[in-house]
Protein backbone atom coordinates (compact mmCIF):
# COMPACT_ATOMS: atom_id res chain seq x y z
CA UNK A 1 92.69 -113.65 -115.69
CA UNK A 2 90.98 -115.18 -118.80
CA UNK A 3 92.22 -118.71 -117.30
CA UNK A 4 90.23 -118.06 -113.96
CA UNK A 5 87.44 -116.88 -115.65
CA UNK A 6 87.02 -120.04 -118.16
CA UNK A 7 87.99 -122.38 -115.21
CA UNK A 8 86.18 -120.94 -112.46
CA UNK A 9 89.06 -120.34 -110.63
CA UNK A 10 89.12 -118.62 -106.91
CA UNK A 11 91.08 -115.86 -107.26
CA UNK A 12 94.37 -116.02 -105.63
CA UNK A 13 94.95 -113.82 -102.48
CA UNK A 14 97.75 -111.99 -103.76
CA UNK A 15 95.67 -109.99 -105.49
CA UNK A 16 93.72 -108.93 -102.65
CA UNK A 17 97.00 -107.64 -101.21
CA UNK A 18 98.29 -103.75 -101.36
CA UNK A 19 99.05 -103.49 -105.13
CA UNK A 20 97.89 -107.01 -105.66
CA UNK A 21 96.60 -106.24 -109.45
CA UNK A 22 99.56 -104.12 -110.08
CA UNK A 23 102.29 -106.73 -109.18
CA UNK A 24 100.36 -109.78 -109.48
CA UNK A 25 102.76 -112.99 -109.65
CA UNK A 26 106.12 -111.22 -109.98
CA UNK A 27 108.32 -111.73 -107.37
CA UNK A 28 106.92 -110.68 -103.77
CA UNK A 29 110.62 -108.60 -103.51
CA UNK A 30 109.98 -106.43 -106.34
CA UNK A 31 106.85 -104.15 -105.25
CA UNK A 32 106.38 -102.38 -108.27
CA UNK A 33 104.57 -99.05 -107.51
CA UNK A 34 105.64 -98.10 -104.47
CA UNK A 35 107.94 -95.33 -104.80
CA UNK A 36 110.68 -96.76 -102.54
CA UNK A 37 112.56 -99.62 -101.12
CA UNK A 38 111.46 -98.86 -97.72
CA UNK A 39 107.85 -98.34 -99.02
CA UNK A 40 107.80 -101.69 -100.94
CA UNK A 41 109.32 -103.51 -97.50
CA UNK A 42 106.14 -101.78 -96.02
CA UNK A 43 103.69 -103.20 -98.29
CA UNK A 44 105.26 -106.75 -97.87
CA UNK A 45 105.33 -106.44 -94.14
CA UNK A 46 101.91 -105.72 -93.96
CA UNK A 47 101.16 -108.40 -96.24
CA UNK A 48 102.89 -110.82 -93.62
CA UNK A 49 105.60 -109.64 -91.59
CA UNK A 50 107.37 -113.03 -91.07
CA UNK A 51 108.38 -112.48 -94.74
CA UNK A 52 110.04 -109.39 -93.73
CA UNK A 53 111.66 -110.85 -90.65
CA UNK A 54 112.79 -114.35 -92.36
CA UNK A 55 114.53 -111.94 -95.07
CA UNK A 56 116.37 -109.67 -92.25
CA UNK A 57 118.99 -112.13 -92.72
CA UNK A 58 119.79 -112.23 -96.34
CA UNK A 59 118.62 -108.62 -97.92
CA UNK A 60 120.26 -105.83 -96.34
CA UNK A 61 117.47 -102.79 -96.93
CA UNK A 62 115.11 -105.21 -94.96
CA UNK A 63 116.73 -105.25 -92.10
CA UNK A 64 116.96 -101.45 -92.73
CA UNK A 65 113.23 -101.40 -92.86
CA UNK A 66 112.72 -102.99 -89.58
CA UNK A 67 115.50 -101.13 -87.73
CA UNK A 68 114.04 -98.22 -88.97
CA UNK A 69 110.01 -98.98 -88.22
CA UNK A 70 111.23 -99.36 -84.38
């Protein structure tokens, strides 16, 4: 944060999302802070659901997520 600051920086987006200053750059699977896989899938599908959907066919509790948001 001290970096954007000195550099005048925009802040990036990711911080604007659910959680955003909580998870900040880790990576966008592990939603810190969420109580639950499910929860976290939530978060990152409302984020951008084409993450979500893209990851249906590699991670097996996000396909889980969406059969279960039907």
């Amino acid at each position: 944060m001290a970096h954007i600051e000195h550099f005048n920086i925009k802040l990036p987006p990711l911080y604007k999302w659910a959680n955003g200053f909580q998870v900040g750059t880790g990576p966008w699977a592990a939603r810190e802070h969420t109580g639950s896989i499910q929860k976290g899938w939530e978060e990152v599908y409302n984020i951008n659901p084409s993450i979500v959907e893209r990851a249906v066919r590699h991670i097996t509790s996000a396909a889980k997520f969406l059969e279960n948001s039907k």
